[in-house]
C-alpha atoms as a PDB file:
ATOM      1  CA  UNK A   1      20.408   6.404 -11.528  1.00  0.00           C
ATOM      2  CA  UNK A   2      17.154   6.658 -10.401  1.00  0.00           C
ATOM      3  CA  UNK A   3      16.206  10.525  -8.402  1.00  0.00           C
ATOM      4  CA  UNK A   4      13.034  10.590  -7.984  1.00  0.00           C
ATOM      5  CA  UNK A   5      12.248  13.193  -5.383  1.00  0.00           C
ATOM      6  CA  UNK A   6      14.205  15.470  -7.111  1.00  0.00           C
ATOM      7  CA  UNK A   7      12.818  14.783 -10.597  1.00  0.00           C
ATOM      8  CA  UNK A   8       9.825  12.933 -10.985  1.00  0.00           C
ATOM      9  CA  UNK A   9      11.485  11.212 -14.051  1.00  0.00           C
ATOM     10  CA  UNK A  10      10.836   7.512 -12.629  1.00  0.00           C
ATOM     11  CA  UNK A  11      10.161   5.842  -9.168  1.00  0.00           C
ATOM     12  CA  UNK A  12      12.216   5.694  -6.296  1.00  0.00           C
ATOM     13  CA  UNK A  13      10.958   2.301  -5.210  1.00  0.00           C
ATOM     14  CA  UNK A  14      12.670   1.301  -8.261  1.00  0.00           C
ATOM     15  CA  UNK A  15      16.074   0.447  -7.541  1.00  0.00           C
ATOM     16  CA  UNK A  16      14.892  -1.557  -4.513  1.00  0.00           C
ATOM     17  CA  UNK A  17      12.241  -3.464  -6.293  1.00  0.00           C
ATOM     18  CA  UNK A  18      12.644  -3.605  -9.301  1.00  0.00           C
ATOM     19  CA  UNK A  19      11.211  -7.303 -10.529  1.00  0.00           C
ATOM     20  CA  UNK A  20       8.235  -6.247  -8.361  1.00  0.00           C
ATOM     21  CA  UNK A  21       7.736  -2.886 -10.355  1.00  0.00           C
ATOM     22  CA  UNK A  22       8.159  -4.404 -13.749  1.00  0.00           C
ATOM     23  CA  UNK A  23       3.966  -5.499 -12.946  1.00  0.00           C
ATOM     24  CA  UNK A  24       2.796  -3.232 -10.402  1.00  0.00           C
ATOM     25  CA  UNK A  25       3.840   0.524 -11.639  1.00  0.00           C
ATOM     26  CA  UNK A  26       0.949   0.862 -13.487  1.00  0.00           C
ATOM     27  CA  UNK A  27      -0.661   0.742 -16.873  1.00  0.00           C
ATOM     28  CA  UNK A  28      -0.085   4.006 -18.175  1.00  0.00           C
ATOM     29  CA  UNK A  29       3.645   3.575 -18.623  1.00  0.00           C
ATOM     30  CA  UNK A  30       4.663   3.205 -21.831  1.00  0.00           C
ATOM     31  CA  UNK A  31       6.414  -0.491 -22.588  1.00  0.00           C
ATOM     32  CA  UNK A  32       9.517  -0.363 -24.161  1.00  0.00           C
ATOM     33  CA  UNK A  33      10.140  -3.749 -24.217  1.00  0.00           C
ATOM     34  CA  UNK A  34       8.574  -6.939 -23.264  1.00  0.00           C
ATOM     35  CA  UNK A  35       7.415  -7.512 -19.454  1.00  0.00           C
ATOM     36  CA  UNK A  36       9.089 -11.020 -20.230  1.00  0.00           C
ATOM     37  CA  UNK A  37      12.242 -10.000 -21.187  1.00  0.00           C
ATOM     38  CA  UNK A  38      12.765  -8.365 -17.825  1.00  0.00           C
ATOM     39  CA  UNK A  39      15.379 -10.344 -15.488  1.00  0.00           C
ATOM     40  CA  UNK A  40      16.009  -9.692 -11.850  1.00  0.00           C
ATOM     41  CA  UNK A  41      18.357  -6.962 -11.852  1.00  0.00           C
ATOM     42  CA  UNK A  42      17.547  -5.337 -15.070  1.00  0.00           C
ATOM     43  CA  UNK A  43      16.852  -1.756 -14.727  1.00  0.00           C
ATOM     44  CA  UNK A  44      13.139  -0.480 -15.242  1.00  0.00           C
ATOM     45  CA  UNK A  45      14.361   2.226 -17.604  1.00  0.00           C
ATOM     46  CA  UNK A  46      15.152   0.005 -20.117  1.00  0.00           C
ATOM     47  CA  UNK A  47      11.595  -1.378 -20.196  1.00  0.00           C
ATOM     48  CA  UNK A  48       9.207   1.300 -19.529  1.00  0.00           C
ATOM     49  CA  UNK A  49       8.707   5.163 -19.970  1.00  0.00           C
ATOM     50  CA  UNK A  50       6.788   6.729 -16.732  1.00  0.00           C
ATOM     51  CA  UNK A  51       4.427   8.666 -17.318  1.00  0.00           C
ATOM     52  CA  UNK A  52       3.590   8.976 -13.392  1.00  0.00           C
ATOM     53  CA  UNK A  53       4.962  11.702 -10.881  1.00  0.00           C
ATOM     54  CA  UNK A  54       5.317  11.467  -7.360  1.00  0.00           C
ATOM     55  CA  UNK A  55       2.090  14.352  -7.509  1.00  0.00           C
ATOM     56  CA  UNK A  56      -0.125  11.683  -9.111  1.00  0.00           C
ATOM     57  CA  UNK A  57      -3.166   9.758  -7.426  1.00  0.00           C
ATOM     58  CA  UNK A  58      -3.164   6.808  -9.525  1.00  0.00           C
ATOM     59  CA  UNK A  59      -6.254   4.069  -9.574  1.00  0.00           C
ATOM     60  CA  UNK A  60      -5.621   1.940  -6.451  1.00  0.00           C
ATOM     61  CA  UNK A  61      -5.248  -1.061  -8.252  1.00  0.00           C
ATOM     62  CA  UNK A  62      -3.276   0.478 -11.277  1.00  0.00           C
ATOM     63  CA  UNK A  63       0.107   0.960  -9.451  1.00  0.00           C
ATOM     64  CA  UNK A  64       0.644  -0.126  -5.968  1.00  0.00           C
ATOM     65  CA  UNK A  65       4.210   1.025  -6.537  1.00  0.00           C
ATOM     66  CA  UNK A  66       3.703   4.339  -6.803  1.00  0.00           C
ATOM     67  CA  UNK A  67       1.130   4.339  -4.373  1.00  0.00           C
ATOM     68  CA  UNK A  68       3.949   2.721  -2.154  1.00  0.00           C
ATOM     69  CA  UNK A  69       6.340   5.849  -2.810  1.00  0.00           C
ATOM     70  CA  UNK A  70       4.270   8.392  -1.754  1.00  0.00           C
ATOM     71  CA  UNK A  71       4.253   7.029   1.984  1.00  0.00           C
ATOM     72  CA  UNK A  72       5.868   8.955   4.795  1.00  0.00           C
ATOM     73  CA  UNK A  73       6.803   5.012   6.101  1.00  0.00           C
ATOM     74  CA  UNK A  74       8.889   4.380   2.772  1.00  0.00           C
ATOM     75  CA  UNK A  75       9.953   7.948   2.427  1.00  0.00           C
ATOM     76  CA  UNK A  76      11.627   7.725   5.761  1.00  0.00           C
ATOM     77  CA  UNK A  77      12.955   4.158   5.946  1.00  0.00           C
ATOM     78  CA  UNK A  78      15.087   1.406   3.938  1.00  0.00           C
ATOM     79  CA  UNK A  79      10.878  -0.612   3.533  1.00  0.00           C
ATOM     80  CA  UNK A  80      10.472  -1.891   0.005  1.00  0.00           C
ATOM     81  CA  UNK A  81       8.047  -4.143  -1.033  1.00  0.00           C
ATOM     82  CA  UNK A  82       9.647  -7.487   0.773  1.00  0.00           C
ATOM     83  CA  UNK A  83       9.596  -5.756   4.078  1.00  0.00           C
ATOM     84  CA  UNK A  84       6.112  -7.042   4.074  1.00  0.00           C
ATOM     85  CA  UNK A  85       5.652  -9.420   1.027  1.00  0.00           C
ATOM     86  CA  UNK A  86       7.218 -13.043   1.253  1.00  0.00           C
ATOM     87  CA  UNK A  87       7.073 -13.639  -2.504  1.00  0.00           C
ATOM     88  CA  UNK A  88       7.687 -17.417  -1.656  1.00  0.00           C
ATOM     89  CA  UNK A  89       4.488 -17.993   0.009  1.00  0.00           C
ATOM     90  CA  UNK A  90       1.305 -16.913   0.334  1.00  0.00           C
ATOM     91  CA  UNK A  91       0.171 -14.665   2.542  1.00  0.00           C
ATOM     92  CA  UNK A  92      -2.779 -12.368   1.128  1.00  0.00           C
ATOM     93  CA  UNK A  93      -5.453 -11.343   3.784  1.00  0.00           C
ATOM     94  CA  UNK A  94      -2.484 -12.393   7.047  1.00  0.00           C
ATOM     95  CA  UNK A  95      -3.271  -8.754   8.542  1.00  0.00           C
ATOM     96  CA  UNK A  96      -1.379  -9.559  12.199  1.00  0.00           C
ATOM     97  CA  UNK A  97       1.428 -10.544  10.231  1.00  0.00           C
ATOM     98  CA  UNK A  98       1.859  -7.725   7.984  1.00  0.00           C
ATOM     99  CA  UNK A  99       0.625  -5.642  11.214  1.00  0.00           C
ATOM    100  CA  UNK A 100       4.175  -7.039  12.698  1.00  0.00           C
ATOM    101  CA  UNK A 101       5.918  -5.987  10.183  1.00  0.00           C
ATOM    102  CA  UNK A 102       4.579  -2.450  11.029  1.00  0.00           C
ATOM    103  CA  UNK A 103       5.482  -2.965  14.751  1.00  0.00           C
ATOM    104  CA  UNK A 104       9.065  -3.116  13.874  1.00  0.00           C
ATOM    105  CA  UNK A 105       9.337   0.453  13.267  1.00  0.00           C
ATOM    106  CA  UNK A 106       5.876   1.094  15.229  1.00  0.00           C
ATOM    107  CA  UNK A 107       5.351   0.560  19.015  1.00  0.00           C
ATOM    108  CA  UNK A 108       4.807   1.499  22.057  1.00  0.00           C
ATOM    109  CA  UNK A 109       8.919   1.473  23.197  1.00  0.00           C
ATOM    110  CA  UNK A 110       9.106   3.563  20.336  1.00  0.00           C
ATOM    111  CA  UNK A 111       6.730   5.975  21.560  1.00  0.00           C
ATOM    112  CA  UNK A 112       4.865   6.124  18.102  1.00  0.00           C
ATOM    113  CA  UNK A 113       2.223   3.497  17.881  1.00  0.00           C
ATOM    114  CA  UNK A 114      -1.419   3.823  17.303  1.00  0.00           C
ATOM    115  CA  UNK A 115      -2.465   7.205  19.036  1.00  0.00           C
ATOM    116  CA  UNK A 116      -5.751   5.822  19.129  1.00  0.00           C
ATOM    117  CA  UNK A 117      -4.489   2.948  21.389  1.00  0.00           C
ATOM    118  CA  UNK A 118      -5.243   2.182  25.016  1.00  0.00           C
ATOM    119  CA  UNK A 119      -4.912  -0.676  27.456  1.00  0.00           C
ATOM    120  CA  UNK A 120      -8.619  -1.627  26.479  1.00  0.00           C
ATOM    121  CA  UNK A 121      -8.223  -1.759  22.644  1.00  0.00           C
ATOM    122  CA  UNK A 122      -4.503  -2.023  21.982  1.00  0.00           C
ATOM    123  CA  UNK A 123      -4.342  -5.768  21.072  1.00  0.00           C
ATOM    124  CA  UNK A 124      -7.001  -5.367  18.530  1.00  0.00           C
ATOM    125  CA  UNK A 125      -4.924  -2.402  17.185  1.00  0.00           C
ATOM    126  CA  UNK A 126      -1.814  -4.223  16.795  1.00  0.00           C
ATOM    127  CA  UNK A 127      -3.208  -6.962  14.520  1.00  0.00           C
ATOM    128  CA  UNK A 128      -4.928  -4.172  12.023  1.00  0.00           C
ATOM    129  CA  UNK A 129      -2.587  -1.645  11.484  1.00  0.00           C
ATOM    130  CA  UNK A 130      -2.954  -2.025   8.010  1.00  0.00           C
ATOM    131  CA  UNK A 131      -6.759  -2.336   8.031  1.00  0.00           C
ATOM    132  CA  UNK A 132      -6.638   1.695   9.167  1.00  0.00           C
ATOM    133  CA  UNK A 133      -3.325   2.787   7.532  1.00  0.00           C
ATOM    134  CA  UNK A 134      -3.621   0.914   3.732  1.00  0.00           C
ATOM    135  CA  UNK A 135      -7.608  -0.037   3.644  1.00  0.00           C
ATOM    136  CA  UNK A 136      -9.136  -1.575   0.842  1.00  0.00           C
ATOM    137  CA  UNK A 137     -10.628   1.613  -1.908  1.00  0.00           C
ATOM    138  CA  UNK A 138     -12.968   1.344  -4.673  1.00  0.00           C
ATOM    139  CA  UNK A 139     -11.051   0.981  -7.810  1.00  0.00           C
ATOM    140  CA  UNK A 140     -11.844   2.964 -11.356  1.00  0.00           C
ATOM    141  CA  UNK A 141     -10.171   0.279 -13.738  1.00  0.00           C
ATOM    142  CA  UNK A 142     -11.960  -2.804 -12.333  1.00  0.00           C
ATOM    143  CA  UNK A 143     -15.582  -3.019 -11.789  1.00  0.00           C
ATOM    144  CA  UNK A 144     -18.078  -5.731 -11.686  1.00  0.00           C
ATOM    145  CA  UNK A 145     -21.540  -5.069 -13.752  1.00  0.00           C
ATOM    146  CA  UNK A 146     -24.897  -6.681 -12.532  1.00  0.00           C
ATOM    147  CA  UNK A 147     -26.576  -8.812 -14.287  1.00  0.00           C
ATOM    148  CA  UNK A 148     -29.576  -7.678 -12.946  1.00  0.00           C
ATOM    149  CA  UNK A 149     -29.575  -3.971 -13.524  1.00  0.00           C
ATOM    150  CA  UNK A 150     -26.285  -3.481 -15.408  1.00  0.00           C
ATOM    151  CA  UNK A 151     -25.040  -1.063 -12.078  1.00  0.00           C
ATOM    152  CA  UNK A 152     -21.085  -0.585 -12.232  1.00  0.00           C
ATOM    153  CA  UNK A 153     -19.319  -1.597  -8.854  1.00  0.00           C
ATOM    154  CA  UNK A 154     -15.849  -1.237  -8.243  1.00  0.00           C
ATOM    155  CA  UNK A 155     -13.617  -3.771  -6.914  1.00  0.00           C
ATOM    156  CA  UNK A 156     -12.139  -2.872  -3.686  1.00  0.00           C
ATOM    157  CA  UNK A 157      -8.553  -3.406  -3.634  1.00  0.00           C
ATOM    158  CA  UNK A 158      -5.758  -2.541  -0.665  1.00  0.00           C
ATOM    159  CA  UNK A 159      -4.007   0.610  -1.562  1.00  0.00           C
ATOM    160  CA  UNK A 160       0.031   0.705  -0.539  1.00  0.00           C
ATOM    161  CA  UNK A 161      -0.365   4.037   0.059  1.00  0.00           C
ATOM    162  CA  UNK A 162       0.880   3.612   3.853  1.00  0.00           C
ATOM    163  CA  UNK A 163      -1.245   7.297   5.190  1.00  0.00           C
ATOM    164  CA  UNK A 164      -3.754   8.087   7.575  1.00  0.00           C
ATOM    165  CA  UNK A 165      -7.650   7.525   6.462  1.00  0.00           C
ATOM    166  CA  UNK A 166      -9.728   9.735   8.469  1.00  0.00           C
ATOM    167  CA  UNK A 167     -12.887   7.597   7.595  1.00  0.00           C
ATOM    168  CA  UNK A 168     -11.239   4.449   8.333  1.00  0.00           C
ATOM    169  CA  UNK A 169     -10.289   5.615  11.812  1.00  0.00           C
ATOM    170  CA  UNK A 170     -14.256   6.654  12.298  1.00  0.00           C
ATOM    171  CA  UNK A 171     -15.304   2.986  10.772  1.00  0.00           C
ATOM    172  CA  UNK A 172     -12.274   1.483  13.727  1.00  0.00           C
ATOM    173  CA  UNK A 173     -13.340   3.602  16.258  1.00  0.00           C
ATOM    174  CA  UNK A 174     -17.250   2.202  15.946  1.00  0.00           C
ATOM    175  CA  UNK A 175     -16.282  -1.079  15.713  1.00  0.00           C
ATOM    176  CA  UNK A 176     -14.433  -0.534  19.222  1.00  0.00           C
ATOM    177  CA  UNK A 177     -17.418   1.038  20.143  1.00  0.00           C
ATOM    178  CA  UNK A 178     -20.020  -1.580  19.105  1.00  0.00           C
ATOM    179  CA  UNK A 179     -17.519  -3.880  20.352  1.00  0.00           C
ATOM    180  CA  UNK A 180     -17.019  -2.729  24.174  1.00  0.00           C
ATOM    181  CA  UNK A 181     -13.446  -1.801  23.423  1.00  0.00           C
ATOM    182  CA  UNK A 182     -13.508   1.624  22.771  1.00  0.00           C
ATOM    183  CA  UNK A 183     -10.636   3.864  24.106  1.00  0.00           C
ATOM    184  CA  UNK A 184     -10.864   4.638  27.875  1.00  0.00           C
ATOM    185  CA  UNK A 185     -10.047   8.697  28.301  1.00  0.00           C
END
């Protein structure tokens, strides 16, 4: 059984995801069997030693489950990764819809939606939650060298780390700005 919090011996995302995890925990873990001999159901800790702790700030694009576990939004709710992935179709880059799937815990009835929201800017708001609260980040295992001059750029991936990003807030609250929809006071 899988304790987490009170450990730090293996994820806590695990027993709710677990065919997920098997590719998206990261590649520091060491294999103890093959990826493919995992079936839906199996337990992780058959297949892979953690070498992660809940402490860790692991390479955006290294393991998005981790990153996942560390949010206040799956720390406090039943969320795993299908409360915003449809693994049967494609939806990459569909931000009001995985902004909806925020809503359902997030909103205005609820009396804890976007504090930076008004009656100017709030339907902008609600179709980029996730633009603000799990923005893309430069990433240390893939980058992209020039041809030209050989310069290193990271890729930019979307980090499940569901948090607040005080620079993405300042890069939202411009566009507003820039936009004429800032926030009335």
């Amino acid at each position: 059984m899988c304790q987490f919090r009170l450990t730090q011996s293996c994820n806590e995302i695990e027993p709710r995801s677990s065919t997920l995890c098997i590719c998206h925990s990261g590649t520091k873990n060491t294999m103890l069997r093959s990826t493919f001999a995992f079936k839906p159901g199996d337990s992780l800790e058959g297949f892979m030693q953690r070498v992660y702790t809940i402490y860790d700030r692991p390479d955006v694009h290294a393991n998005q489950s981790l990153l996942l576990a560390q949010s206040k939004c799956f720390i406090n709710s039943n969320m795993d990764c299908s409360t915003c992935h449809n693994t049967h179709i494609k939806d990459r880059g569909n931000y009001p819809q995985y902004a909806q799937h925020c809503q359902n815990c997030h909103s205005t009835t609820n009396h804890n939606f976007c504090k930076m929201a008004d009656s100017s800017n709030i339907s902008f708001l609600k179709n980029s939650c996730t633009r603000c609260h799990m923005p893309a980040q430069p990433s240390n295992a893939i980058v992209v060298q020039t041809s030209k001059n050989r310069t290193n750029i990271p890729c930019m991936v979307i980090s499940h780390r569901i948090a607040v990003y005080p620079e993405e807030s300042k890069k939202i609250i411009a566009y507003l700005k820039n936009n004429g929809i800032e926030k009335k006071n």
